[in-house]
C-alpha atoms as a PDB file:
ATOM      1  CA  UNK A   1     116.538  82.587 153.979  1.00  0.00           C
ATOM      2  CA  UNK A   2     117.001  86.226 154.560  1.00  0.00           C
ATOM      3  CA  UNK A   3     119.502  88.853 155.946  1.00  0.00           C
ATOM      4  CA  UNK A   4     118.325  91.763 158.371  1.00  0.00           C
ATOM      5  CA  UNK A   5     119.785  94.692 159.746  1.00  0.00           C
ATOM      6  CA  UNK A   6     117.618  96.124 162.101  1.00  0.00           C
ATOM      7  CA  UNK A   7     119.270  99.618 163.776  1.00  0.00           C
ATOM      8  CA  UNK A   8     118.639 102.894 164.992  1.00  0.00           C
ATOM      9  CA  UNK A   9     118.960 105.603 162.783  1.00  0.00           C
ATOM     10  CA  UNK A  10     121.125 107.186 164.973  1.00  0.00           C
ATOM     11  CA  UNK A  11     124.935 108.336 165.041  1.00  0.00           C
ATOM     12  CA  UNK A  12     125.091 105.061 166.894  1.00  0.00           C
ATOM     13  CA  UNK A  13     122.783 102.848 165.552  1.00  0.00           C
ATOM     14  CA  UNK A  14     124.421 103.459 161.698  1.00  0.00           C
ATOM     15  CA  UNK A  15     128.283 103.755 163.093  1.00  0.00           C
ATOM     16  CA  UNK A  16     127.283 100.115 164.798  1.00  0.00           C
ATOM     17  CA  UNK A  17     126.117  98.763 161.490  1.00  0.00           C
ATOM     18  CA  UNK A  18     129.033 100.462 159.913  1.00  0.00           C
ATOM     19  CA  UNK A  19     131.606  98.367 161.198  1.00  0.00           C
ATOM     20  CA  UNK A  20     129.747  95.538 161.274  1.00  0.00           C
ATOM     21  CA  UNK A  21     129.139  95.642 157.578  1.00  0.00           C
ATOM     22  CA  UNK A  22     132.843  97.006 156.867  1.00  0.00           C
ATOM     23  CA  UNK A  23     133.957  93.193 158.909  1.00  0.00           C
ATOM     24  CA  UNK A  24     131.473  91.090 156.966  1.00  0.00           C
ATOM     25  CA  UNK A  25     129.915  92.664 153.618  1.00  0.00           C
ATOM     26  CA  UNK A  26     126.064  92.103 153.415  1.00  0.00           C
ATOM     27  CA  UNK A  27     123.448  92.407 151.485  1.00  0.00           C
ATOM     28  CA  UNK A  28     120.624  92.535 154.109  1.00  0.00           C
ATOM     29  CA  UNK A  29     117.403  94.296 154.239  1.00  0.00           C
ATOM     30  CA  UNK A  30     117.665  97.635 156.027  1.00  0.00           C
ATOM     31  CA  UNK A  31     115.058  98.382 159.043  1.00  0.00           C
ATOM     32  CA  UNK A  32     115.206 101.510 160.531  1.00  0.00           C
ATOM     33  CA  UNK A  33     113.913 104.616 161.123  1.00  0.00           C
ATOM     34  CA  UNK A  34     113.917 108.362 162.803  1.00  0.00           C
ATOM     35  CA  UNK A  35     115.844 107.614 166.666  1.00  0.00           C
ATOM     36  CA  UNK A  36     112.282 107.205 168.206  1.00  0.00           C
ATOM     37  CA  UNK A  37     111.267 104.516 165.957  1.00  0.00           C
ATOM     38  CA  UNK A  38     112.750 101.472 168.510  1.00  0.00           C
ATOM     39  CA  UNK A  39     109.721  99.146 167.983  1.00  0.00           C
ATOM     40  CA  UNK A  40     111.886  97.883 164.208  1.00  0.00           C
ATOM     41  CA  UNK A  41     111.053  94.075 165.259  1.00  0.00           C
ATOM     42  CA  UNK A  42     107.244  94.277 164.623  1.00  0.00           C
ATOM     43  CA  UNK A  43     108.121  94.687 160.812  1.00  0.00           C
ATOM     44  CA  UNK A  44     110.071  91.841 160.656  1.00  0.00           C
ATOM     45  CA  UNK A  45     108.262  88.556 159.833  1.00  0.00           C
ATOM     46  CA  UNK A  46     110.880  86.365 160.023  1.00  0.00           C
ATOM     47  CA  UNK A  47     111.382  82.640 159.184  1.00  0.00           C
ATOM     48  CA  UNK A  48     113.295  79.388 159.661  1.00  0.00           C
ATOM     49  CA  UNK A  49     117.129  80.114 158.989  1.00  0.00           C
ATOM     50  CA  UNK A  50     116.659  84.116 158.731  1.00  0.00           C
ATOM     51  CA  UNK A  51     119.562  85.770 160.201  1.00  0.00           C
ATOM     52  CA  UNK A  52     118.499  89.397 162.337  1.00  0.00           C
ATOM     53  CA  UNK A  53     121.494  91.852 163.294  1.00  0.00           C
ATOM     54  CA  UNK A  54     119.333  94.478 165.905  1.00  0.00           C
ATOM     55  CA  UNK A  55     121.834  96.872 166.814  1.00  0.00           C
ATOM     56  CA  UNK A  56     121.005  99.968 168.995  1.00  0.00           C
ATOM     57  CA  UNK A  57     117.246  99.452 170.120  1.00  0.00           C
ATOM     58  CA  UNK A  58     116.132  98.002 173.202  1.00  0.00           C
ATOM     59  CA  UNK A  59     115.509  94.257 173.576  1.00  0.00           C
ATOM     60  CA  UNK A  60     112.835  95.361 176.273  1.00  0.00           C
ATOM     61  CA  UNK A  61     110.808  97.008 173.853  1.00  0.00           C
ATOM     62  CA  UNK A  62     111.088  94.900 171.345  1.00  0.00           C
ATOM     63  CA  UNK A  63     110.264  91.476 173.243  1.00  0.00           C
ATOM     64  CA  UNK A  64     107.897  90.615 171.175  1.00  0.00           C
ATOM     65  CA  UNK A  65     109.075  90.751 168.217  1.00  0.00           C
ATOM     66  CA  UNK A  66     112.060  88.943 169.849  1.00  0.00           C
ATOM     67  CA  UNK A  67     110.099  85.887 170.982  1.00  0.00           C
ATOM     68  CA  UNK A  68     108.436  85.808 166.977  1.00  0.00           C
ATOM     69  CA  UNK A  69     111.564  85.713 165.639  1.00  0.00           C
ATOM     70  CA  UNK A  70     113.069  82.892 167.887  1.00  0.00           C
ATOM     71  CA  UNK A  71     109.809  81.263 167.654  1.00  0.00           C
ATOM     72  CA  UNK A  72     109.701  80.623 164.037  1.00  0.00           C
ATOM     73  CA  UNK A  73     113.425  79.650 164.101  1.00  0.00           C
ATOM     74  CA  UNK A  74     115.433  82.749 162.753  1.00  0.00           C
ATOM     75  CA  UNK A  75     119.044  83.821 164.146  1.00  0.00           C
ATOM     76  CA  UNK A  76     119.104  86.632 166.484  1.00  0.00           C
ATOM     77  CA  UNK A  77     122.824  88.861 167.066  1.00  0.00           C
ATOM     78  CA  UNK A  78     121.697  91.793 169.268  1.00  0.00           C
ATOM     79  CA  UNK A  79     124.049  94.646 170.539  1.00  0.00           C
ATOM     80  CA  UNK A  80     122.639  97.503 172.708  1.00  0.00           C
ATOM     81  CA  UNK A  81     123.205  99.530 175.762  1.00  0.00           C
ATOM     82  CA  UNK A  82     119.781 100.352 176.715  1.00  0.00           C
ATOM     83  CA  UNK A  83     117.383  98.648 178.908  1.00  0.00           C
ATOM     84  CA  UNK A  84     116.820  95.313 177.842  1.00  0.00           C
ATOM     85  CA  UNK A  85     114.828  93.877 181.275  1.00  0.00           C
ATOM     86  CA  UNK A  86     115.318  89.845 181.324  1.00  0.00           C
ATOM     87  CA  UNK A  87     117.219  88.487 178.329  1.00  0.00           C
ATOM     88  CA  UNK A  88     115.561  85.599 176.884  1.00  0.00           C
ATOM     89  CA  UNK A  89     118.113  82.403 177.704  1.00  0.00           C
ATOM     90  CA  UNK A  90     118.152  80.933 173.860  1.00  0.00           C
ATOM     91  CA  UNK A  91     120.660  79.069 171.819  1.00  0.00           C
ATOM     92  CA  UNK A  92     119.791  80.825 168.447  1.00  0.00           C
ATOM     93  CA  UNK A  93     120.137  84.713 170.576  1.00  0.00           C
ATOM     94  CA  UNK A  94     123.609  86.521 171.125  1.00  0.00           C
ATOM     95  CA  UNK A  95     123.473  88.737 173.245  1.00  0.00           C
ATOM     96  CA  UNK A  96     126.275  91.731 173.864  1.00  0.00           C
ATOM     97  CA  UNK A  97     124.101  93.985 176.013  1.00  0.00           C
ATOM     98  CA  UNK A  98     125.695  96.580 178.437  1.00  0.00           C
ATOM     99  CA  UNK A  99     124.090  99.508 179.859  1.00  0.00           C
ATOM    100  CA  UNK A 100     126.953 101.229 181.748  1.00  0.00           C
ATOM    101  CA  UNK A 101     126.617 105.523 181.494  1.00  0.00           C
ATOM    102  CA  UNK A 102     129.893 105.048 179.570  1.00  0.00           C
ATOM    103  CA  UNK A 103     129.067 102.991 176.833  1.00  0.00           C
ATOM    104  CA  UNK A 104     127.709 103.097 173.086  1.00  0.00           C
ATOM    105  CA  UNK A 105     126.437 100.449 171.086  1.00  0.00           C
ATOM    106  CA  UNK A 106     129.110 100.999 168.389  1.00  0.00           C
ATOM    107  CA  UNK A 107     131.829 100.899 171.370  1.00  0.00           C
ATOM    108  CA  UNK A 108     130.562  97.472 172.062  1.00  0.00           C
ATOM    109  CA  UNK A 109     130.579  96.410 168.356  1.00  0.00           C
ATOM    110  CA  UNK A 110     133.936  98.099 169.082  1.00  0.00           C
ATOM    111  CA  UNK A 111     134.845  95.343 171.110  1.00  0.00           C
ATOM    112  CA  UNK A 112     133.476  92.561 169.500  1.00  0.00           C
ATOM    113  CA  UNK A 113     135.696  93.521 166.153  1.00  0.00           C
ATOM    114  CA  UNK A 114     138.809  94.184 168.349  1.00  0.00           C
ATOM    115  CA  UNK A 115     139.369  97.492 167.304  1.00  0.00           C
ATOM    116  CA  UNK A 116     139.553  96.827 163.467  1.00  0.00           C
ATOM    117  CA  UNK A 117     137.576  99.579 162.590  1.00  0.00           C
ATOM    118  CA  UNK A 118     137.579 101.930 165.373  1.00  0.00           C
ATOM    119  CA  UNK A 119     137.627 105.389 163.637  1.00  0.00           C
ATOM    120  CA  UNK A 120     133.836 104.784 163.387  1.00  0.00           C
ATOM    121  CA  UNK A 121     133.303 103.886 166.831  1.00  0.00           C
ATOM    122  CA  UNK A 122     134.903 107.372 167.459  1.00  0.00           C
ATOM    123  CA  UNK A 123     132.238 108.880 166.102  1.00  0.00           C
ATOM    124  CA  UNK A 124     129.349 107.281 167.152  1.00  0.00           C
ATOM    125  CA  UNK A 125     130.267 107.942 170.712  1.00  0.00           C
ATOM    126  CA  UNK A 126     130.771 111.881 169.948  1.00  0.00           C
ATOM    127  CA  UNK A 127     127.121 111.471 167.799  1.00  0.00           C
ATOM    128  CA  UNK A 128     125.634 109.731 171.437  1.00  0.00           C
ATOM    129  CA  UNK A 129     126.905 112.650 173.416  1.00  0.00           C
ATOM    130  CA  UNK A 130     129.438 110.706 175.164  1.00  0.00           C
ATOM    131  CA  UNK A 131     132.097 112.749 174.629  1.00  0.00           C
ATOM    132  CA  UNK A 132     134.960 111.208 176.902  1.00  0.00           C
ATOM    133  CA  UNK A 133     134.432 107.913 175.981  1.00  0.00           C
ATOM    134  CA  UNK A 134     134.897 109.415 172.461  1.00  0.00           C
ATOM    135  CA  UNK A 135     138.184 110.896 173.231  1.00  0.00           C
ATOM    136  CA  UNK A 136     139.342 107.849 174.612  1.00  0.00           C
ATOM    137  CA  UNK A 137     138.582 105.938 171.298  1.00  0.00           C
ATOM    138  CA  UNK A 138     140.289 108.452 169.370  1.00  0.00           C
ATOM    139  CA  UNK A 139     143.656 108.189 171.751  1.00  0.00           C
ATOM    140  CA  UNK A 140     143.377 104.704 170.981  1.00  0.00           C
ATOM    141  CA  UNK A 141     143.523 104.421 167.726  1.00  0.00           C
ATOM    142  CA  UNK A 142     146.177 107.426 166.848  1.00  0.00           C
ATOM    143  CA  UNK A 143     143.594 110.168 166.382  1.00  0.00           C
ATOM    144  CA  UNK A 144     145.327 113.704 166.229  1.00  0.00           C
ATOM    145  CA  UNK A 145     143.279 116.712 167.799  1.00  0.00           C
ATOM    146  CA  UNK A 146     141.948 118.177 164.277  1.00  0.00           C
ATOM    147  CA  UNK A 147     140.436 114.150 163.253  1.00  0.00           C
ATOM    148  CA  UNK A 148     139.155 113.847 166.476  1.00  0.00           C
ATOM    149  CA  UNK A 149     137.306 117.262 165.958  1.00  0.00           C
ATOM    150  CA  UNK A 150     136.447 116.103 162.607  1.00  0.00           C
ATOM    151  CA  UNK A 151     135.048 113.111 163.824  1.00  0.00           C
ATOM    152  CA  UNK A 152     132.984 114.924 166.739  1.00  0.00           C
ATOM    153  CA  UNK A 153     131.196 116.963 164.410  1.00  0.00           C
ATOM    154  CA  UNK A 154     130.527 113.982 161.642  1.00  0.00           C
ATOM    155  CA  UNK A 155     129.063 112.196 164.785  1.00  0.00           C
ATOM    156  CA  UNK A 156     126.727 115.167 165.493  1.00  0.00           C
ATOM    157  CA  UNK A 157     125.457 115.659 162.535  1.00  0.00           C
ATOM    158  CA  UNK A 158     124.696 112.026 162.014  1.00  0.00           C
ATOM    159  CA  UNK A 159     123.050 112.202 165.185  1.00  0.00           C
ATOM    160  CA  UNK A 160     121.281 115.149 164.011  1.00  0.00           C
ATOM    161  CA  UNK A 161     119.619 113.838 161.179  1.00  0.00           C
ATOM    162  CA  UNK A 162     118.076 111.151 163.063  1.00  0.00           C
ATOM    163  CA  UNK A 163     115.265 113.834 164.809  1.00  0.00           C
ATOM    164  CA  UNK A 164     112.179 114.006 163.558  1.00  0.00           C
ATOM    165  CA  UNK A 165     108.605 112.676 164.167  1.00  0.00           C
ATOM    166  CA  UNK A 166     108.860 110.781 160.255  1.00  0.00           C
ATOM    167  CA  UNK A 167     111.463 110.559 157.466  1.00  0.00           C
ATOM    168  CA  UNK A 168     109.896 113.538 156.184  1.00  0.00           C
ATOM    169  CA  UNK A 169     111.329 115.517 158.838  1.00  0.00           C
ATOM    170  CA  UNK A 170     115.000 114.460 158.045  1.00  0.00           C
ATOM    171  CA  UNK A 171     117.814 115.641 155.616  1.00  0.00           C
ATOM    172  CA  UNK A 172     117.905 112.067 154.615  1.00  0.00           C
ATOM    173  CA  UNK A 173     116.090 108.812 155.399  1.00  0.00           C
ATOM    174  CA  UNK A 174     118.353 106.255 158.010  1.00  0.00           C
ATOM    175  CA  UNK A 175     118.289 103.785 154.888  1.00  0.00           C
ATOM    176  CA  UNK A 176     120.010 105.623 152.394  1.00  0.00           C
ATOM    177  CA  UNK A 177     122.570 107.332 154.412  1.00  0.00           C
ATOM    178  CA  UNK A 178     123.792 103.978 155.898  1.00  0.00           C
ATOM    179  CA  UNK A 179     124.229 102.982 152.149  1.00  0.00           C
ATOM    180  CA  UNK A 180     126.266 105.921 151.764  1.00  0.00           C
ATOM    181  CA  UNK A 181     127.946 105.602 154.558  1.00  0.00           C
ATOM    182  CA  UNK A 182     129.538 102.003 153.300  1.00  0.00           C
ATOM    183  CA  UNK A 183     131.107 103.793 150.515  1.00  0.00           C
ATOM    184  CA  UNK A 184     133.758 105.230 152.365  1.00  0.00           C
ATOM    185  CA  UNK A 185     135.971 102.994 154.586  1.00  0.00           C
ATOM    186  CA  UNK A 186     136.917 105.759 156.811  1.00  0.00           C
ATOM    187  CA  UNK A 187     135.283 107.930 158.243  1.00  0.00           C
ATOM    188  CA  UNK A 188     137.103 111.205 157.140  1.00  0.00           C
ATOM    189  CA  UNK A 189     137.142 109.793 153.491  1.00  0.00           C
ATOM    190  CA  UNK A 190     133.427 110.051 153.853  1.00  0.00           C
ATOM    191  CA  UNK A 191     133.534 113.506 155.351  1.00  0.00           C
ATOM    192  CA  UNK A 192     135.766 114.255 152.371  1.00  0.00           C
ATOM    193  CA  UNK A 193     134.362 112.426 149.703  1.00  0.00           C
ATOM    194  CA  UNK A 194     130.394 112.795 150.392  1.00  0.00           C
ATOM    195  CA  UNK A 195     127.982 115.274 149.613  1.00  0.00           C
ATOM    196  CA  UNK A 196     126.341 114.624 152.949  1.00  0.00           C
ATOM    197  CA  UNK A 197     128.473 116.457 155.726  1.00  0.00           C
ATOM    198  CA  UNK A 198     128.066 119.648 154.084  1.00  0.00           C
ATOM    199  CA  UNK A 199     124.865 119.222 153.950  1.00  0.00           C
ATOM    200  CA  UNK A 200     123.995 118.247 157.306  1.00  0.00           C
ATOM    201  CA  UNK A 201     126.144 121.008 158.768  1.00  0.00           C
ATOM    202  CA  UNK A 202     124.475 123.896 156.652  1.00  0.00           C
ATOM    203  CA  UNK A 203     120.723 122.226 157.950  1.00  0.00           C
ATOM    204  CA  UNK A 204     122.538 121.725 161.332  1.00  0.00           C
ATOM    205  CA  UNK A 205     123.747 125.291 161.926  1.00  0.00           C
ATOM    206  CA  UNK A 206     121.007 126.679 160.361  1.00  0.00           C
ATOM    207  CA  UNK A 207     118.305 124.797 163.076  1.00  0.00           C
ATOM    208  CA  UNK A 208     120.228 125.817 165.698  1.00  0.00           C
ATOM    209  CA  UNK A 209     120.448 129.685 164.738  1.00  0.00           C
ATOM    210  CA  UNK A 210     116.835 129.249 165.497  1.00  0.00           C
ATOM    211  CA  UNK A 211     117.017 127.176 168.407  1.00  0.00           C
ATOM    212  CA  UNK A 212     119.516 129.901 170.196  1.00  0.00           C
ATOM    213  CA  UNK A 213     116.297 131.872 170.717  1.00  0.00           C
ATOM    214  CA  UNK A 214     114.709 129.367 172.991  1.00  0.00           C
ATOM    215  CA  UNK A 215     114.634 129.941 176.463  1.00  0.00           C
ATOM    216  CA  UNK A 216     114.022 127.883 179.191  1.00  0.00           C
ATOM    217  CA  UNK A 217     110.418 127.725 180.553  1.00  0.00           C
ATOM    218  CA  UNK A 218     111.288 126.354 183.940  1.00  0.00           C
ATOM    219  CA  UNK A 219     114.747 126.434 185.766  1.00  0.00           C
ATOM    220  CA  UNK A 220     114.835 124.492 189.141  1.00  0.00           C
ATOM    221  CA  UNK A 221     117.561 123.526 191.495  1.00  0.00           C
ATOM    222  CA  UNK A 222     117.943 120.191 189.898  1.00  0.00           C
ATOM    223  CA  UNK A 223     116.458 120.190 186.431  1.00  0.00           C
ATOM    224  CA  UNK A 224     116.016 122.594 182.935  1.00  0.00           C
ATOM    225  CA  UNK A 225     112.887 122.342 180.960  1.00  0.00           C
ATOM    226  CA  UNK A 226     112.506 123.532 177.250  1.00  0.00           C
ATOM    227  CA  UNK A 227     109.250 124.154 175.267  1.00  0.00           C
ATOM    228  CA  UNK A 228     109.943 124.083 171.589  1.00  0.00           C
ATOM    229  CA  UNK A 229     107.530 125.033 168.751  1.00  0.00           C
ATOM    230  CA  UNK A 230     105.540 123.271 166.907  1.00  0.00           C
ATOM    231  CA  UNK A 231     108.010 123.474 163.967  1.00  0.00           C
ATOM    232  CA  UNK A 232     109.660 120.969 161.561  1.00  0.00           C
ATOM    233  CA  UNK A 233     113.209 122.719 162.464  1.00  0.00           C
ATOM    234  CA  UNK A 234     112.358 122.314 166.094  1.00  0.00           C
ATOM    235  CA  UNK A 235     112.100 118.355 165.718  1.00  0.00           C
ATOM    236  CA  UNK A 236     115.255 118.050 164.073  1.00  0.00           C
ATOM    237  CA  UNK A 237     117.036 119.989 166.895  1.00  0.00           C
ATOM    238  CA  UNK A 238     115.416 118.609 170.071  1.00  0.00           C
ATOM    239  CA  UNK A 239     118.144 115.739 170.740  1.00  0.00           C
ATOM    240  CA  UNK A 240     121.242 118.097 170.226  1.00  0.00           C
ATOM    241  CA  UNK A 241     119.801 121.194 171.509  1.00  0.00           C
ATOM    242  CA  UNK A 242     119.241 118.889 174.605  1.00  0.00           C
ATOM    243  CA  UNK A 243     123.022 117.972 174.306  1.00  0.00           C
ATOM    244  CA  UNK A 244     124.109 121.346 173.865  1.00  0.00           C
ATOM    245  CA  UNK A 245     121.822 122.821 176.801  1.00  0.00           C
ATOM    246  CA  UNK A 246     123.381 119.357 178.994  1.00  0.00           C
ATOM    247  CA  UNK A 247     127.159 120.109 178.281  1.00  0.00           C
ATOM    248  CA  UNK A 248     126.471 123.777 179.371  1.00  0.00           C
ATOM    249  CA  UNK A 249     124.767 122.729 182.843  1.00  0.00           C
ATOM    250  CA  UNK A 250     126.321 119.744 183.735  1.00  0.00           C
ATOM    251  CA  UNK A 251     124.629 119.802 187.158  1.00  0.00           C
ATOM    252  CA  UNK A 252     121.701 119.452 186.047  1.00  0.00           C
ATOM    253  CA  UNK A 253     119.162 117.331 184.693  1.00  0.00           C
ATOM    254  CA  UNK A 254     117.306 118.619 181.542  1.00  0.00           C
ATOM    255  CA  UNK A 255     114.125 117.863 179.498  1.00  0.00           C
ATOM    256  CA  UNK A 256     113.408 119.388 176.133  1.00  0.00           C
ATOM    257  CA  UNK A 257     109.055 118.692 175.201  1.00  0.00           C
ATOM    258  CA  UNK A 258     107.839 119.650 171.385  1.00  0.00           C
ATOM    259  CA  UNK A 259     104.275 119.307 169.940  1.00  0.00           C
ATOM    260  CA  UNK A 260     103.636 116.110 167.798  1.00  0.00           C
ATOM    261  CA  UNK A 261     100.951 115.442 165.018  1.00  0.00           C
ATOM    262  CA  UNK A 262      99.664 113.546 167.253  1.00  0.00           C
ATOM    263  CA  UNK A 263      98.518 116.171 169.920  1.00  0.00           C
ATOM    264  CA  UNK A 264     100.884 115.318 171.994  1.00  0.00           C
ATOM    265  CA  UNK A 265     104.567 116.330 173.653  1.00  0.00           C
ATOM    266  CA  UNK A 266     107.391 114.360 172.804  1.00  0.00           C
ATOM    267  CA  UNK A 267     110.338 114.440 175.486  1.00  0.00           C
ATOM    268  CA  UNK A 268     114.219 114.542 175.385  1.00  0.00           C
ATOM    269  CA  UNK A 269     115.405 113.786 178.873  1.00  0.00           C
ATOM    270  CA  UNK A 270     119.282 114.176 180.263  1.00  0.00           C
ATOM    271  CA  UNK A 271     120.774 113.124 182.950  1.00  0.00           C
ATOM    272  CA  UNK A 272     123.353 115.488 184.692  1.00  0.00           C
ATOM    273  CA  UNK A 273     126.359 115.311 182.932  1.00  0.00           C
ATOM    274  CA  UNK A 274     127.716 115.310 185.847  1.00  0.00           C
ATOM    275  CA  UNK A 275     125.818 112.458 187.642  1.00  0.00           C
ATOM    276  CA  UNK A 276     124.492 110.965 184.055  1.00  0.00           C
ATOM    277  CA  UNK A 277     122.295 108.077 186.024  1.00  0.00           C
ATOM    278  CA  UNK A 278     118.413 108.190 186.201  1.00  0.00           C
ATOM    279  CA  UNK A 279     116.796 109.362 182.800  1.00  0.00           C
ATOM    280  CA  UNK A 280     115.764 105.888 181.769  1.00  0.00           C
ATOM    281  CA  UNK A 281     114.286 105.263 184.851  1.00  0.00           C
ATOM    282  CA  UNK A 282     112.000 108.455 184.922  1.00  0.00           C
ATOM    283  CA  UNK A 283     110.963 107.519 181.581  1.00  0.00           C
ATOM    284  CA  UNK A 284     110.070 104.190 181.492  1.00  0.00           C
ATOM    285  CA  UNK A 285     107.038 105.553 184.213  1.00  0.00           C
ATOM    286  CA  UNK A 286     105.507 106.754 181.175  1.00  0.00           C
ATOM    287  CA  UNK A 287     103.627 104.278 178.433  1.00  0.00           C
ATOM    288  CA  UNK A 288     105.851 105.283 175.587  1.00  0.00           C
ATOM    289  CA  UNK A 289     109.051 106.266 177.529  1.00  0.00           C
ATOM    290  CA  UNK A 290     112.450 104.394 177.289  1.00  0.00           C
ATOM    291  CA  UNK A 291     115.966 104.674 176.676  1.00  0.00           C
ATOM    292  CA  UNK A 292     119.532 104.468 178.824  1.00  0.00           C
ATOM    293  CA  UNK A 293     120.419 105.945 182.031  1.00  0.00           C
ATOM    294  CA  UNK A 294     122.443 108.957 180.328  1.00  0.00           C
ATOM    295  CA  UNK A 295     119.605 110.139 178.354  1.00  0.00           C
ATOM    296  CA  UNK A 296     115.929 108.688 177.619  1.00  0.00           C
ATOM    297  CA  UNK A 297     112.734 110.064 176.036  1.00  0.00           C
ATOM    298  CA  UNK A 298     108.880 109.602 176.293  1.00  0.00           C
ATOM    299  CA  UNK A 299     107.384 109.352 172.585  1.00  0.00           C
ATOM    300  CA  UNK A 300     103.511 110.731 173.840  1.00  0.00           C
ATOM    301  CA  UNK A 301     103.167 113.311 176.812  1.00  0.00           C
ATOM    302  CA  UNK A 302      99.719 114.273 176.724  1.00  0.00           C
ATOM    303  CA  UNK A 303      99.584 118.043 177.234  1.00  0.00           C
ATOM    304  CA  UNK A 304      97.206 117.561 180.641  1.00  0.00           C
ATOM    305  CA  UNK A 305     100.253 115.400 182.313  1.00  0.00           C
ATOM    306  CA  UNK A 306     102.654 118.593 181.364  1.00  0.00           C
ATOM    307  CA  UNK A 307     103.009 120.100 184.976  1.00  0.00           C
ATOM    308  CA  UNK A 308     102.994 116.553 186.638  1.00  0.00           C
ATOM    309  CA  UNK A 309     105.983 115.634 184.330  1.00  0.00           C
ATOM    310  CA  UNK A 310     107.476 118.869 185.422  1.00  0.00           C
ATOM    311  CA  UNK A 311     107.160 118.233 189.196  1.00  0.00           C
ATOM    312  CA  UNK A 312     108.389 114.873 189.227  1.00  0.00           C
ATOM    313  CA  UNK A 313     111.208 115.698 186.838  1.00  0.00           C
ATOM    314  CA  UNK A 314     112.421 117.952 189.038  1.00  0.00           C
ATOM    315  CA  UNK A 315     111.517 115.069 192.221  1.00  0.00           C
ATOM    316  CA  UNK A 316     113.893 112.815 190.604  1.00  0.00           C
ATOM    317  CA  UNK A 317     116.833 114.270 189.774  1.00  0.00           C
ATOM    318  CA  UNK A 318     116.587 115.882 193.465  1.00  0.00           C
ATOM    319  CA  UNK A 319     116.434 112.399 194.923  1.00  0.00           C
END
């Protein structure tokens, strides 16, 4: 019989299996990846009596993995707040699926722990760009303003390092950082303690120096749209230069497109900050598109569907 943990390598996915792991020490495989790696399930090849944690990845898009898993007789625990589409009705799958705007996976981990290791959930939600559910968190648990801040910016930068098209791309691969991050118990003994937050805030601040350059190619009524290079620095930067660019104009929607290997655009997509419903919806019309209603993304653009994308961008958010 084995163990899985199967996450994002996100802020939330690893603050998620962070508590988790903190509750109930385990020695399980890792799965994961950069943030737009979701599909985790199809390298899984589970058996009778294996135990699967899936935290932070859509159920929807990882059905069939799902059904395999159940199949052969393995354990499923599953928490998420993207789209998950019907949820299989079956007594070896639990379930704690919510896709409210206002929600993180790690706050719903969160709840499942009652509170017992909270701190982290602090930071995911700052690292998912969710700012006042973050702040609420940190009034909960007896967070002064300069941890709070602290844990904002350790939530970024985990977030951070989870851009790129491959591992390559990143400051350090989702696997090894979420063994890091189970050194520490807290949160700001980690920021203190670990080599890593100084070294995702130098490769942080230095990306986006470079990103303050970009401006936008397109600024309608309703919607922002960025073209980034086709640079290495660029990929790290697209999901919190889309944050950034968000917070700033929180009436509108915005979408941030970069150049992949694979001749294609890969798009961030925010909803108004303001009126954060809608991006997973405009994004699931694509082949590769998915994510929550707050903020989505479409893995492969092809260039020729650029101004189409553009139009009915703007169409949407209008609507």
């Amino acid at each position: 019989m084995m163990d899985y943990d199967v996450f994002n390598g996100d802020a939330d996915g690893l603050c998620a299996l962070q508590q988790l792991r903190l509750a109930e020490p385990c020695g399980a495989t890792l799965v994961t990846g950069v943030k737009r790696d979701i599909r985790l399930l199809d390298r899984v090849r589970a058996e009778a009596g294996d135990v699967l944690t899936v935290l932070d990845v859509s159920l929807d898009s990882n059905r069939k993995g799902l059904e395999r898993a159940l199949e052969a007789g393995a354990r499923v625990c599953w928490f998420d707040h993207h789209f998950a589409g019907d949820i299989p009705a079956h007594a070896n799958l639990e379930a704690h699926i919510d896709t409210a705007p206002e929600v993180c996976t790690s706050a719903l981990v969160d709840r499942h722990l009652g509170g017992r290791f909270r701190r982290w959930a602090v930071v995911a939600a700052f690292g998912d760009n969710l700012p006042a559910l973050g702040r609420r968190l940190a009034l909960e648990c007896g967070l002064d303003e300069a941890q709070t801040a602290a844990a904002a910016r350790l939530g970024e930068l985990l977030n951070y390092n989870a851009y790129g098209e491959s591992i390559a791309d990143l400051h350090f691969d989702p696997a090894a950082l979420a063994l890091r991050l189970r050194e520490a118990a807290d949160p700001f003994a980690f920021i203190r303690d670990s080599d890593v937050f100084a070294r995702l805030s130098v490769g942080h601040d230095e990306d986006m120096a470079r990103a303050a350059r970009i401006r936008p190619e397109r600024i309608g009524a309703h919607g922002i749209v960025l073209l980034l290079p086709d640079e290495t620095w660029a990929r790290r930067v697209s999901g919190p230069l889309a944050n950034e660019w968000a917070r700033a104009h929180p009436d509108r929607a915005l979408a941030v497109l970069s150049p992949n290997t694979r001749g294609n655009l890969t798009v961030s997509v925010r909803a108004p900050v303001a009126r954060p419903q809608g991006a997973d919806t405009l994004c699931r019309g694509y082949p590769s598109g998915g994510g929550r209603k707050a903020a989505a993304g479409i893995n492969d653009l092809p260039p020729a569907e650029y101004e189409r994308f553009c139009a009915a961008f703007e169409a949407h958010f209008a609507a």
